[in-house]
Protein backbone atom coordinates (compact mmCIF):
# COMPACT_ATOMS: atom_id res chain seq x y z
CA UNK A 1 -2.02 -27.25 -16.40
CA UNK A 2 -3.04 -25.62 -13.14
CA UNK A 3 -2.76 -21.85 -12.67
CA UNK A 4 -0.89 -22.55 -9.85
CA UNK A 5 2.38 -23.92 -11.77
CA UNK A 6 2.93 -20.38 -13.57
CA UNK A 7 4.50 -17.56 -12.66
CA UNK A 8 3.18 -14.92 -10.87
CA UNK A 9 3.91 -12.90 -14.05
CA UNK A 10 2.10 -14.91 -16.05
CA UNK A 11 -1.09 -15.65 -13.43
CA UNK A 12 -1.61 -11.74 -13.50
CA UNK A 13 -2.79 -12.69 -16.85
CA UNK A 14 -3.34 -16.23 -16.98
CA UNK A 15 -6.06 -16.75 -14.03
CA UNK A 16 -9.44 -18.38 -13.27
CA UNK A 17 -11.13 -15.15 -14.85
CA UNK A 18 -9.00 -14.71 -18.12
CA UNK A 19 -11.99 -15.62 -19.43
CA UNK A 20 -16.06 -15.45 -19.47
CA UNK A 21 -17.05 -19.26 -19.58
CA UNK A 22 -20.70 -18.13 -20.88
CA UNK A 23 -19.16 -16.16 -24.29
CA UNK A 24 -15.22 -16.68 -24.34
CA UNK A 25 -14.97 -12.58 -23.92
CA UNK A 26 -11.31 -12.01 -22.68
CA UNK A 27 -11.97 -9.65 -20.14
CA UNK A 28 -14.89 -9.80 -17.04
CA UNK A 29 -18.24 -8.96 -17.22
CA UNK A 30 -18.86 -5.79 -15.92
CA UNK A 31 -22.07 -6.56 -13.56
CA UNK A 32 -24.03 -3.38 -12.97
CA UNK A 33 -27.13 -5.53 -11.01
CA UNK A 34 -27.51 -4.36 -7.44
CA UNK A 35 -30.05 -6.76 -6.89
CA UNK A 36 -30.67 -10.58 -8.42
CA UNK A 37 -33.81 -12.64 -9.03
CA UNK A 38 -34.01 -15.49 -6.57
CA UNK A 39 -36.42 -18.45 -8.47
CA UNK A 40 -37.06 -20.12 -4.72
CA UNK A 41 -38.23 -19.18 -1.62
CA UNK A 42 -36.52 -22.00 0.44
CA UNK A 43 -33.19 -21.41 -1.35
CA UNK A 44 -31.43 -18.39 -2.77
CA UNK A 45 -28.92 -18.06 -5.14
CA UNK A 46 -25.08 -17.52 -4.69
CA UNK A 47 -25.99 -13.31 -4.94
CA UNK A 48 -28.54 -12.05 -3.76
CA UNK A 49 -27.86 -8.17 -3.05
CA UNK A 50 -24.64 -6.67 -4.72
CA UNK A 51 -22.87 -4.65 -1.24
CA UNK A 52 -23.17 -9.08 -0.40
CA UNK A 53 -21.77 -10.17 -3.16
CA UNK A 54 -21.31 -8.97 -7.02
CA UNK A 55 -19.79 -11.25 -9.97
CA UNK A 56 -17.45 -8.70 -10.94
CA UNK A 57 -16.01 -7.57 -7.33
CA UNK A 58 -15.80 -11.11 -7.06
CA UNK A 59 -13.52 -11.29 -9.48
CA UNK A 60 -11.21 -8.66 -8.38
CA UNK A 61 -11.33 -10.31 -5.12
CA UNK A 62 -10.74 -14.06 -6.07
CA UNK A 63 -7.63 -12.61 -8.70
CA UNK A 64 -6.12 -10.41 -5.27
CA UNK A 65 -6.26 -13.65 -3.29
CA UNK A 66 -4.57 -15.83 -5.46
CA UNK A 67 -1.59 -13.27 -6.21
CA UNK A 68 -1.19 -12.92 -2.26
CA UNK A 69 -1.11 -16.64 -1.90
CA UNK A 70 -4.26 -16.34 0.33
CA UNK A 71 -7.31 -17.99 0.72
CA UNK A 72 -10.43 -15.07 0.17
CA UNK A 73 -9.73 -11.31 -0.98
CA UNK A 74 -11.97 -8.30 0.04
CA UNK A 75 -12.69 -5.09 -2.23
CA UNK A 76 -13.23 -2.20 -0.79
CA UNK A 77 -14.21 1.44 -1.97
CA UNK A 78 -10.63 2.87 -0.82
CA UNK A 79 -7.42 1.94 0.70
CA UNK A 80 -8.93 3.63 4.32
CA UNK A 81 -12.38 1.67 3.66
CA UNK A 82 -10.26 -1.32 3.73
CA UNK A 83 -8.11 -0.70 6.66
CA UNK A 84 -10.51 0.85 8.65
CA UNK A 85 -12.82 -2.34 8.43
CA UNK A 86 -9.82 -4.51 9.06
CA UNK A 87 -9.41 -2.76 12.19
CA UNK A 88 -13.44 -3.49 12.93
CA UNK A 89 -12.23 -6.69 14.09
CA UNK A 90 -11.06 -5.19 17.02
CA UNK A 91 -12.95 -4.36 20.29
CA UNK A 92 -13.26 -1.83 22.92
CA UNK A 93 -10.31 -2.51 25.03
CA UNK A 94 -7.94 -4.05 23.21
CA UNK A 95 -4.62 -2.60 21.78
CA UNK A 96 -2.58 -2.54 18.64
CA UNK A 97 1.43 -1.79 18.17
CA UNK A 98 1.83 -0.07 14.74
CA UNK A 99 4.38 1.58 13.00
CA UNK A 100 5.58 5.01 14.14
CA UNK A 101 5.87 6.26 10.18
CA UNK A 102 2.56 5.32 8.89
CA UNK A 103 0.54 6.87 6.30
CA UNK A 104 -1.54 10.05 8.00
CA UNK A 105 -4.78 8.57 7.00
CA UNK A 106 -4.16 5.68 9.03
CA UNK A 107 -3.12 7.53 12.38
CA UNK A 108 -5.89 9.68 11.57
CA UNK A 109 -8.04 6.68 12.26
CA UNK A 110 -5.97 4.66 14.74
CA UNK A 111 -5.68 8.74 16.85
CA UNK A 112 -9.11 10.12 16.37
CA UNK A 113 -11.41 7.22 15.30
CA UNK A 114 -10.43 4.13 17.60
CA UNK A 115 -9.82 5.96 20.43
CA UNK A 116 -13.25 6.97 20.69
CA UNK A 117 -14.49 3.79 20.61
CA UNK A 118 -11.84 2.48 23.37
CA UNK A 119 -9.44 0.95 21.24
CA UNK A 120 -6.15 1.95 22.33
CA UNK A 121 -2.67 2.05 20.54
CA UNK A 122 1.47 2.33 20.85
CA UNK A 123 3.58 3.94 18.12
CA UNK A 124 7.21 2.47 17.67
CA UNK A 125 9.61 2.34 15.29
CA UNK A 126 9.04 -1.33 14.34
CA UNK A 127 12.75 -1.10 13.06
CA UNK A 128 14.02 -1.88 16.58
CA UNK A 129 12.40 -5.40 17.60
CA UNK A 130 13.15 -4.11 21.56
CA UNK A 131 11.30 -1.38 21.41
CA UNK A 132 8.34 -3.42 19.31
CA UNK A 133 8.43 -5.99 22.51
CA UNK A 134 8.31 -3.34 25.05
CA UNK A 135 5.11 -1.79 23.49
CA UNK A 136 2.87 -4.93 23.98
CA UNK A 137 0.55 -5.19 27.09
CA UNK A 138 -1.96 -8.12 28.14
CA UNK A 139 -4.55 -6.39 25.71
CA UNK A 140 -2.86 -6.86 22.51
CA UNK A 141 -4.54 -7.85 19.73
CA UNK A 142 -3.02 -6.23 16.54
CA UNK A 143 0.37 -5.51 15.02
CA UNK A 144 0.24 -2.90 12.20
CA UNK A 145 2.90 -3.48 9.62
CA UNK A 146 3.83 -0.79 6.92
CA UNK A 147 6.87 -2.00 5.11
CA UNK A 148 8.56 0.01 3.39
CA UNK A 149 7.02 2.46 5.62
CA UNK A 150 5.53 6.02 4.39
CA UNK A 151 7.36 8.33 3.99
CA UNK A 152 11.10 7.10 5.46
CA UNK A 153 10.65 3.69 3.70
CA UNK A 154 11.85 1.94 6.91
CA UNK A 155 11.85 -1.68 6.72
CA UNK A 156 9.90 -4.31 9.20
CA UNK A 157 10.82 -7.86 10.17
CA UNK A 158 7.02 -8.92 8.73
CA UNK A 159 7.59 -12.67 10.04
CA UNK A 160 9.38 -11.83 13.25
CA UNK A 161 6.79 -9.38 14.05
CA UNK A 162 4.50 -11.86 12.71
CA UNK A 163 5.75 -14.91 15.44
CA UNK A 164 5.53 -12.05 18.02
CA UNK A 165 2.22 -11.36 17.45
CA UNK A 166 1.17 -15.00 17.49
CA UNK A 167 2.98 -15.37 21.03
CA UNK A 168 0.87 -13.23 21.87
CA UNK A 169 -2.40 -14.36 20.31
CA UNK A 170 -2.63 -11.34 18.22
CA UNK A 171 -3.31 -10.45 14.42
CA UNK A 172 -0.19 -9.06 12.09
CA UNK A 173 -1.78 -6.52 9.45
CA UNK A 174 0.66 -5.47 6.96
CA UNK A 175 0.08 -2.63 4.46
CA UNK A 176 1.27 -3.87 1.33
CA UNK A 177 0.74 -0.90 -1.01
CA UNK A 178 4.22 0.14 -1.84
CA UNK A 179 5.44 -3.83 -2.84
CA UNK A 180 2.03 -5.42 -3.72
CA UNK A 181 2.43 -9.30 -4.34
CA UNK A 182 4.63 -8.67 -7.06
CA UNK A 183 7.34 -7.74 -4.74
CA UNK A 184 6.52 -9.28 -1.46
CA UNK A 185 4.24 -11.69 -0.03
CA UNK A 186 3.06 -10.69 3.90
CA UNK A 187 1.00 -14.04 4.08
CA UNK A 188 3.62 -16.36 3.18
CA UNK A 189 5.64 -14.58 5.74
CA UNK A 190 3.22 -15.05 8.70
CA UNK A 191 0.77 -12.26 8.41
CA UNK A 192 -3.01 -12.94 9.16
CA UNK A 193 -4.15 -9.44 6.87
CA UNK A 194 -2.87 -7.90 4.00
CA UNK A 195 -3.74 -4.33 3.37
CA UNK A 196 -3.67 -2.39 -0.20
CA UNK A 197 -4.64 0.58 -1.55
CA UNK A 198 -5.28 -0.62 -4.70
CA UNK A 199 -5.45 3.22 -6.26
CA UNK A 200 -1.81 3.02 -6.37
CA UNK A 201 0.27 0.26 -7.96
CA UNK A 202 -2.16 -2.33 -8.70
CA UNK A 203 -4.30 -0.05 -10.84
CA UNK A 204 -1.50 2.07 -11.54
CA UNK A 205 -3.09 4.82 -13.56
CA UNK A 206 -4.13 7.51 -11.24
CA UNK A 207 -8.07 7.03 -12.58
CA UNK A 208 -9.85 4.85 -9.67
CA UNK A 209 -9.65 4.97 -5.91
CA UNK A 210 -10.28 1.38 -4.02
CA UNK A 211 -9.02 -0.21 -1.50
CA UNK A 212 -8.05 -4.70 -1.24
CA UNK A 213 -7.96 -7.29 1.89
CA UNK A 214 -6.44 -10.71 1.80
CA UNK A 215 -6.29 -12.87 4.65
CA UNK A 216 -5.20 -16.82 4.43
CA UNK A 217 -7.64 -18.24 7.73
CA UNK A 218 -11.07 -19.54 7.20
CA UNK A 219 -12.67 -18.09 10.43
CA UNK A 220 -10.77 -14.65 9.79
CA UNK A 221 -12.18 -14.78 6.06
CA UNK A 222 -15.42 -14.87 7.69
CA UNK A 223 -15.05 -12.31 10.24
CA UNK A 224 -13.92 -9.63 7.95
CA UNK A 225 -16.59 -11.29 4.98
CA UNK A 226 -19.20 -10.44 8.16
CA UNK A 227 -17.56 -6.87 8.49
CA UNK A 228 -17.42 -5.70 4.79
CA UNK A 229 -21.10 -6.97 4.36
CA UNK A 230 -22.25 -5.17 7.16
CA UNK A 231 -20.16 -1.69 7.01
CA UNK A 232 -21.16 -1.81 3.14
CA UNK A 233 -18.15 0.57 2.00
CA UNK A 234 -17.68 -2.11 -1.02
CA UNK A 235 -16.05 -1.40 -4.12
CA UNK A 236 -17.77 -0.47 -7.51
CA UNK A 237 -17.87 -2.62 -10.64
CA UNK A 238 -16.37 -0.17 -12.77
CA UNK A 239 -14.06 0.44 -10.32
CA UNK A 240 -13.58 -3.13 -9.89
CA UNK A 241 -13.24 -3.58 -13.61
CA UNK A 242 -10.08 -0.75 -13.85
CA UNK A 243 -8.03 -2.22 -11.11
CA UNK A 244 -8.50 -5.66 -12.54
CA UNK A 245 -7.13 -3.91 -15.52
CA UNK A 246 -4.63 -2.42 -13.83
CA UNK A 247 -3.39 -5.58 -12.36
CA UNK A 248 -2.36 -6.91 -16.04
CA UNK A 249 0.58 -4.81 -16.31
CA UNK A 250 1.28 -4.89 -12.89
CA UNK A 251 4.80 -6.59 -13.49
CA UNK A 252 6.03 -4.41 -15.96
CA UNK A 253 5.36 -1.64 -14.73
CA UNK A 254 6.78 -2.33 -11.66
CA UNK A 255 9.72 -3.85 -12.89
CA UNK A 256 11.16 -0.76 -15.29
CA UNK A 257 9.40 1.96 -12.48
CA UNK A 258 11.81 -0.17 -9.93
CA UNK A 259 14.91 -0.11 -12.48
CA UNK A 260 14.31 3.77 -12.56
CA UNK A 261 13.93 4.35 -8.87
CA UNK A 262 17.20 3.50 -8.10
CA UNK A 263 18.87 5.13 -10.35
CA UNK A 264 17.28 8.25 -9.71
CA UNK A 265 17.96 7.33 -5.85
CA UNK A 266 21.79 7.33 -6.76
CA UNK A 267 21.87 10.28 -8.89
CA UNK A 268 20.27 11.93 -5.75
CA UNK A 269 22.27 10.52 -2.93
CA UNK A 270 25.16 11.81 -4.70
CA UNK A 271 23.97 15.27 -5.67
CA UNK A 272 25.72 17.95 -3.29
CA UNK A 273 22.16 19.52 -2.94
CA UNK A 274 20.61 16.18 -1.40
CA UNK A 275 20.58 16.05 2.30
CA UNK A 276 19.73 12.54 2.18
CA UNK A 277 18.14 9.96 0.24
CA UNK A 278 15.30 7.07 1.65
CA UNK A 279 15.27 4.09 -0.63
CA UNK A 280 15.90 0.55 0.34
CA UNK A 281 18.05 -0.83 -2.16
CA UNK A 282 20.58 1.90 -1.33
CA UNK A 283 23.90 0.41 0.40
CA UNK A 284 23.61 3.02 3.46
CA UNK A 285 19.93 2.13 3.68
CA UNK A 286 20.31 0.23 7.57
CA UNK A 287 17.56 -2.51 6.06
CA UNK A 288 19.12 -3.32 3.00
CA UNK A 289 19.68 -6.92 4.02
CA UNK A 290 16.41 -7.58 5.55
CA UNK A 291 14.59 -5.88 2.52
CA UNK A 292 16.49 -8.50 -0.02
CA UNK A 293 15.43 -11.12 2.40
CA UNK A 294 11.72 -10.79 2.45
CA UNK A 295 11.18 -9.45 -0.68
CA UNK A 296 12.14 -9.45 -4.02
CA UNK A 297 12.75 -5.41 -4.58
CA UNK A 298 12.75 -2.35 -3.05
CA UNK A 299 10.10 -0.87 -4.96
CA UNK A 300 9.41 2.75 -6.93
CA UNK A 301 9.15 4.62 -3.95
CA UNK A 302 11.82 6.90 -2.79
CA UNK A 303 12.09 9.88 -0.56
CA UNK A 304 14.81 12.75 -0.16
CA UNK A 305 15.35 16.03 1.93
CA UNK A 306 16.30 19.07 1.01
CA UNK A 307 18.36 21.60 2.86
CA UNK A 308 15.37 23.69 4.11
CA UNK A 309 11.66 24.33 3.13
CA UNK A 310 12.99 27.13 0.55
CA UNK A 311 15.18 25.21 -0.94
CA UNK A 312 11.99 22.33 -1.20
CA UNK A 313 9.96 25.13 -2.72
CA UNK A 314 11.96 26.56 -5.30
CA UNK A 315 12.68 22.94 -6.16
CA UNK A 316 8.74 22.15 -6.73
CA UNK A 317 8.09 24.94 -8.37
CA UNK A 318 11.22 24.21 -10.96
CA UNK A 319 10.60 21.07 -12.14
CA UNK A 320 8.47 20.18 -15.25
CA UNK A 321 7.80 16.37 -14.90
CA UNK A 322 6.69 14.61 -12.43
CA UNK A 323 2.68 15.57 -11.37
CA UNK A 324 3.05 17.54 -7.84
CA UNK A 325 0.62 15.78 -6.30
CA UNK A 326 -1.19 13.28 -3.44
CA UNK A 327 -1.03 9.72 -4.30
CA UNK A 328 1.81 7.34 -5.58
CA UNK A 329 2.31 4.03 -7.93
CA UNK A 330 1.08 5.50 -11.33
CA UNK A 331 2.41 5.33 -14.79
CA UNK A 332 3.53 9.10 -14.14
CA UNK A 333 6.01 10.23 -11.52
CA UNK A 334 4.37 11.73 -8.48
CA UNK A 335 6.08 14.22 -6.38
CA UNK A 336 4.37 14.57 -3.36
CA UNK A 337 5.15 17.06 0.05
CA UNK A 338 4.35 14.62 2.91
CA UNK A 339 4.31 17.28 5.77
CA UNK A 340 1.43 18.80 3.84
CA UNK A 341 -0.06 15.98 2.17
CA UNK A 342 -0.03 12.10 3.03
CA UNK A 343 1.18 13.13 6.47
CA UNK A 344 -0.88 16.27 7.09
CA UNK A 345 -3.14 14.57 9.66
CA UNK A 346 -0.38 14.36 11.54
CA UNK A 347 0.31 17.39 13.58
CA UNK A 348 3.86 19.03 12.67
CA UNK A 349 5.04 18.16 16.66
CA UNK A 350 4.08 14.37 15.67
CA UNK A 351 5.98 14.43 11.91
CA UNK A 352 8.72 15.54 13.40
CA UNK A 353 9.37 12.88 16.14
CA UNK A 354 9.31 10.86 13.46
CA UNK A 355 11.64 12.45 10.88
CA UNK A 356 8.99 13.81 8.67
CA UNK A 357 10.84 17.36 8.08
CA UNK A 358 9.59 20.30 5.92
CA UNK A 359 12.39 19.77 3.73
CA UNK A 360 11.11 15.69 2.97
CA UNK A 361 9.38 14.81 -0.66
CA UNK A 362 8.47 11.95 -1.64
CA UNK A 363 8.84 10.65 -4.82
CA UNK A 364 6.68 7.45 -6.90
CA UNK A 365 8.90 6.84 -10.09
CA UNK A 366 6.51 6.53 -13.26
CA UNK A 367 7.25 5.17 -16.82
CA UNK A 368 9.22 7.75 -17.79
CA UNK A 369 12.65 7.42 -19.35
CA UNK A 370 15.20 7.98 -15.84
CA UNK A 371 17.31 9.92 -17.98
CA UNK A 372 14.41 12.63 -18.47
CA UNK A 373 13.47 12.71 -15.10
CA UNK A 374 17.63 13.24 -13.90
CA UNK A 375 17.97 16.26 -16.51
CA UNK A 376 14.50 17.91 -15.09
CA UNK A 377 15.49 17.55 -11.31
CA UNK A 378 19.61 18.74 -12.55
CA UNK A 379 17.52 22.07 -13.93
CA UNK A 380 15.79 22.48 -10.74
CA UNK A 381 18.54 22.22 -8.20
CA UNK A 382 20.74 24.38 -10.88
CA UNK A 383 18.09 26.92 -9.68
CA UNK A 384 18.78 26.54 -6.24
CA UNK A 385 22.58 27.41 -6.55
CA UNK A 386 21.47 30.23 -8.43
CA UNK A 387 19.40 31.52 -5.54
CA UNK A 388 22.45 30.57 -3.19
CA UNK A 389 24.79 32.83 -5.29
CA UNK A 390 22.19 35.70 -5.69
């Protein structure tokens, strides 16, 4: 039976490396060679030099691939190693459209980075397909795609955006990090690259940074195979070895972290002490319909204001489970302030066009029984009536 008749639950486990042909161990090799004997001069091996090529990045890569339904995967040492080489393939001169909410690391680079090298760019809200339209000029060549974006989890058309682009004769990059393939395939909807931070849900355990590329074209494999090789910011083996870990319990994890996001996103949107509450599964949320249409969840990301920054602050500092910290897609609940974290690249001026208020965290539901995490954030905001009485 091909691999290609299971699920994708089962491929996580059941692929082309659930096994090492040489011994029959049930888990890959990890490679540590950096360099490998060549036995002729006229003809070298498959690897020669490991930032080239390494067995067990291969691995990672080949697995990543097949679960985005494309044809080569790249693994890099970070989520911004791999979407700053993606964006190598542009040239001095050209333009991209991207998404006005993106993650501050990314508009760090697209703001300070590619503008130096002549590479310019238009922020819209890719929500409204007008204003998407208006943005492109005759030196288009990218559309950047974050959907569910970061941190107002707004949701993008990936294949109308996707047919646009190819009008066009442009590339669609999509950042895939809050779905993965799990939830939603970018490729299969007419993207050229997919985009991961693999640090968050596909290795899941706050323990490795790296950072994934799929694309489904030959020459483009080639392109960004020339790119990786040459910039060198390649992913470890041990590094490789956790996220392929990782990956194994992708599924599950996502699946009861999902469950638990949106009941925590109800419990929220109907506390009195919730402004408002950003998930996409949420009736009021103005993408519900697309999100059920191109993908098959809404994810474990959710984000929710507060009425000011005090009341934010004496929230944090109340309650006792979730990790206060940068990053998302872990077995433990993150909290995260994006105004001072994910987003603090972006100048306040620049948050705030977009939304991004003082009073905004962000929350990446863990493993943790809902329940638990309802009664700790009940505590919390009992602690900000008590400093509304006092």
């Amino acid at each position: 039976m091909e691999h290609e008749e299971f699920s994708f639950e089962t491929r996580l486990l059941h692929n082309r490396h659930k096994m090492d042909a040489q011994t029959g161990a049930v888990s890959v090799p990890i490679q540590h060679a950096s360099t490998f004997h060549q036995f002729e001069i006229d003809s070298f091996g498959k690897y020669d030099y490991a930032r080239s090529l390494n067995p067990t990045r291969e691995a990672l890569e080949d697995i990543i691939a097949e679960l985005e339904g494309g044809i080569r995967g790249f693994a890099f040492s970070s989520g911004m190693a791999a979407i700053s080489t993606a964006f190598l393939l542009l040239s001095s001169g050209d333009h991209v459209v991207i998404t006005e909410d993106v993650y501050g690391g990314t508009y760090r680079m697209v703001t300070e980075v590619l503008t130096r090298f002549g590479i310019e760019h238009t922020f819209v809200d890719m929500t409204d397909f007008d204003q998407v339209k208006q943005a492109i000029r005759p030196n288009t060549k990218a559309f950047y795609v974050e959907t569910p974006s970061n941190p107002l989890l707004k949701v993008t058309d990936v294949q109308a955006i996707s047919q646009l682009a190819k009008a066009h004769n442009a590339l669609t990059f999509v950042d895939n990090t809050f779905l993965t393939p799990a939830l939603q395939k970018p490729l299969e909807l007419g993207a050229d690259v997919v985009l991961h931070s693999a640090t968050k849900f596909l290795s899941g355990h706050s323990d490795v940074v790296a950072g994934l590329a799929v694309v489904k074209d030959e020459a483009l494999a080639k392109r960004l195979y020339f790119l990786q090789n040459s910039f060198g910011a390649v992913l470890g083996v041990q590094d490789a070895w956790l996220v392929m870990r990782g990956l194994k319990t992708l599924h599950v994890r996502l699946e009861q972290s999902q469950k638990a996001a949106l009941q925590i996103a109800r419990f929220l949107e109907n506390h009195p002490l919730i402004e408002k509450v950003y998930y996409p599964a949420l009736e009021n949320h103005p993408e519900k319909e697309l999100q059920e249409k191109q993908a098959s969840g809404a994810g474990a990301v959710l984000s929710f204001e507060l009425a000011d920054e005090d009341a934010l602050r004496t929230f944090v500092s109340n309650v006792k489970i979730p990790v206060f910290a940068v990053s998302l897609g872990a077995v433990e609940s993150i909290l995260s302030y994006p105004a001072k974290m994910s987003h603090a690249a972006m100048p306040q001026a620049e948050r705030e066009k977009r939304g991004i208020k003082n009073s905004l965290l962000r929350l990446s539901v863990g493993l943790e029984k809902p329940e638990d995490l309802m009664k700790d954030f009940s505590q919390a905001l009992e602690k900000l009536q008590v400093n509304k009485l006092s």
